[in-house]
Each structure stands twice: as C-alpha cells, then as structure tokens.
Protein backbone atom coordinates (compact mmCIF):
# COMPACT_ATOMS: atom_id res chain seq x y z
CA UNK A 1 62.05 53.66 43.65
CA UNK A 2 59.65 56.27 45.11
CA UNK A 3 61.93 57.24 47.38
CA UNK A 4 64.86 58.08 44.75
CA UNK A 5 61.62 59.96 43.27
CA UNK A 6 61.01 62.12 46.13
CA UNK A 7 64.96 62.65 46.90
CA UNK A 8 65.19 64.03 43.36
CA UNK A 9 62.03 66.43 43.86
CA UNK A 10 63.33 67.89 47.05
CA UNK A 11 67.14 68.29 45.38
CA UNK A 12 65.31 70.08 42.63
CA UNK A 13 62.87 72.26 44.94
CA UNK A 14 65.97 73.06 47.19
CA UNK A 15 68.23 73.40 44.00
CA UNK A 16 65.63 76.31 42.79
CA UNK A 17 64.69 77.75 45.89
CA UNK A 18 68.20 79.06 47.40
CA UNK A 19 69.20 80.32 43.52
CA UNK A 20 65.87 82.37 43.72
CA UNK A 21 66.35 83.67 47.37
CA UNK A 22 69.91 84.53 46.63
CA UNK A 23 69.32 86.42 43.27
CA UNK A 24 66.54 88.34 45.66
CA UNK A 25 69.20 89.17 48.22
CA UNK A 26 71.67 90.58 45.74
CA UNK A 27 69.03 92.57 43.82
CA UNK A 28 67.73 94.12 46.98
CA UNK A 29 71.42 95.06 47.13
CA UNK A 30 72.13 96.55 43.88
CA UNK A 31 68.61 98.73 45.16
CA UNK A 32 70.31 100.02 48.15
CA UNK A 33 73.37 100.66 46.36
CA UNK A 34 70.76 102.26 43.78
CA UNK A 35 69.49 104.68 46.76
CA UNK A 36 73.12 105.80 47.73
CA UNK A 37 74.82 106.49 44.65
CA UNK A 38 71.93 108.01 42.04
CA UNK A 39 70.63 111.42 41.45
CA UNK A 40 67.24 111.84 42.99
CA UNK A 41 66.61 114.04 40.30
CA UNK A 42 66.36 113.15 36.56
CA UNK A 43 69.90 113.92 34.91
CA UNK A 44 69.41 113.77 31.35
CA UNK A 45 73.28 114.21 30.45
CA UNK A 46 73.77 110.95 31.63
CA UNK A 47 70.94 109.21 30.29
CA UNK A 48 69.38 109.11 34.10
CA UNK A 49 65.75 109.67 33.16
CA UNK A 50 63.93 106.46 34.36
CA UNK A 51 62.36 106.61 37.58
CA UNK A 52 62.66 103.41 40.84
CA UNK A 53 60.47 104.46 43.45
CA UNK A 54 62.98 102.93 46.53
CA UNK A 55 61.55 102.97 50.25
CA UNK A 56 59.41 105.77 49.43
CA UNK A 57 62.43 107.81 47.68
CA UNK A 58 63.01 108.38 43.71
CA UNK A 59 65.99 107.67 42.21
CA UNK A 60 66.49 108.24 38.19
CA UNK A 61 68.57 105.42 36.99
CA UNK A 62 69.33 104.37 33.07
CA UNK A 63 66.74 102.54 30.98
CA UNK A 64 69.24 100.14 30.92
CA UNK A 65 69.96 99.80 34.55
CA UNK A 66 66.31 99.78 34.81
CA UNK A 67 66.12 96.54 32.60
CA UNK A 68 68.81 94.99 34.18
CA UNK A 69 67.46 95.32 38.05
CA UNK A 70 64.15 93.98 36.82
CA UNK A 71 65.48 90.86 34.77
CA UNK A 72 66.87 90.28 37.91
CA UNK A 73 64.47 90.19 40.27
CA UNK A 74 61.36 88.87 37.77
CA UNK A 75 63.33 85.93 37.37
CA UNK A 76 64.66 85.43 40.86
CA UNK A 77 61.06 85.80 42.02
CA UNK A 78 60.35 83.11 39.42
CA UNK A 79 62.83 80.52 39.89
CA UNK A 80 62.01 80.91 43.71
CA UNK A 81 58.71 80.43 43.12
CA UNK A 82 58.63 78.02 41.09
CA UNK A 83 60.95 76.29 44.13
CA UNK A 84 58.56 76.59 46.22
CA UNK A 85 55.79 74.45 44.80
CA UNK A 86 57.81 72.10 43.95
CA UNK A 87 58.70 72.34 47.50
CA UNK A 88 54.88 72.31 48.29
CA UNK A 89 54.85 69.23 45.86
CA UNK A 90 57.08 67.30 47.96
CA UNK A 91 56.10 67.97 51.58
CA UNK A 92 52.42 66.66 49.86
CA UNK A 93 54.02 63.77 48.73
CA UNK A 94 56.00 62.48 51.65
CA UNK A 95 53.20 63.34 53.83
CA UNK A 96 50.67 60.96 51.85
CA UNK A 97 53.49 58.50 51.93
CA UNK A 98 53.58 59.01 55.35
CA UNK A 99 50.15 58.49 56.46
CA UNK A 100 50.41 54.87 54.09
CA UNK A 101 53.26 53.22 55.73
CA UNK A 102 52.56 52.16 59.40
CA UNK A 103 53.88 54.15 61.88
CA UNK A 104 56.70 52.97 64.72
CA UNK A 105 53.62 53.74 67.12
CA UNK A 106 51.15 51.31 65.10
CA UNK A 107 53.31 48.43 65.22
CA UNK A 108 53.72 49.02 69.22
CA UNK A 109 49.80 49.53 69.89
CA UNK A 110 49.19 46.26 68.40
CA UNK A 111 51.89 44.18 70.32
CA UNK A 112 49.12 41.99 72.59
CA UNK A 113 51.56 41.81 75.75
C-alpha cells in the first residue's frame, strides 16, 4: 500500500513539475519574441506604454500583454514549485523507507559461511 502511495506522489510531483518547466520555456519565448518585435520606445497610439525590462533592454508592451506574460510565468513558477516539494516530499520518503527495509548487502554480511 505504501508503495502505491509513493508511486502516486512521484506521478503527481512529475505531473506538476514538467507543466511548470514547460510554461517557463514558452514564456521565456514569448520574452524573446517580446525583444524582437516591440518598440523600445513607448508608442502611445497603440496602447504600448507599459514597460519589461528584457536582458537589460526596455521594451513597451500593452497592459494587457503585460498581464498576460506575467499570469504566465507566476503560475508556471508556481505549479513548478509546488512540483518540486512534492518532489522533495518523495525523495524524503523513499529514502526513510529505504534506510527501514534491509538492504541486499545486510542480508549478505550476515550469511555465517
């Protein structure tokens, strides 16, 4: 039964974990599109008046671009996070469950021949 336990809580560490990384990755390329293809100065015509500071270069983007590219990376940064301690949670547990069970080396120290 524990070990159904611990199967689930590294399918759900695993199942948060690549979500998070990949919603990372795909914001960090919607930034480098960002750097390419906006004004680097504010364009008020087109609503471009909201500043993202980019490798050290400004780019004026929309507020609601602006809302959009941090949704998605707050929450990717969350859910891989939150991944990660579970995935902290896990290693914990099968390494105390580990250390209980006798080891393949245990069982051959105590063979008396």
């Amino acid at each position: 039964m524990k070990s159904m336990r611990l199967a689930k809580l590294k399918l759900l560490a695993l199942s948060l974990i690549l979500p998070g990384l990949a919603g990372l990755i795909i914001s960090a390329m919607i930034s480098v599109n960002y750097l390419d293809t906006l004004p680097r100065w504010p364009v008020p015509e087109q609503l471009r008046t909201e500043p993202r500071n980019i490798h050290g270069i400004v780019v004026y983007q929309t507020k609601q671009e602006d809302r959009k590219l941090n949704l998605m990376e707050y929450s990717s940064v969350g859910v891989f996070v939150l991944g990660l301690g579970l995935g902290l949670v896990y290693l914990e547990k099968w390494g105390s469950r580990q250390v209980r069970e006798p080891g393949e080396d245990d069982e051959l120290a105590e063979y008396p021949g």
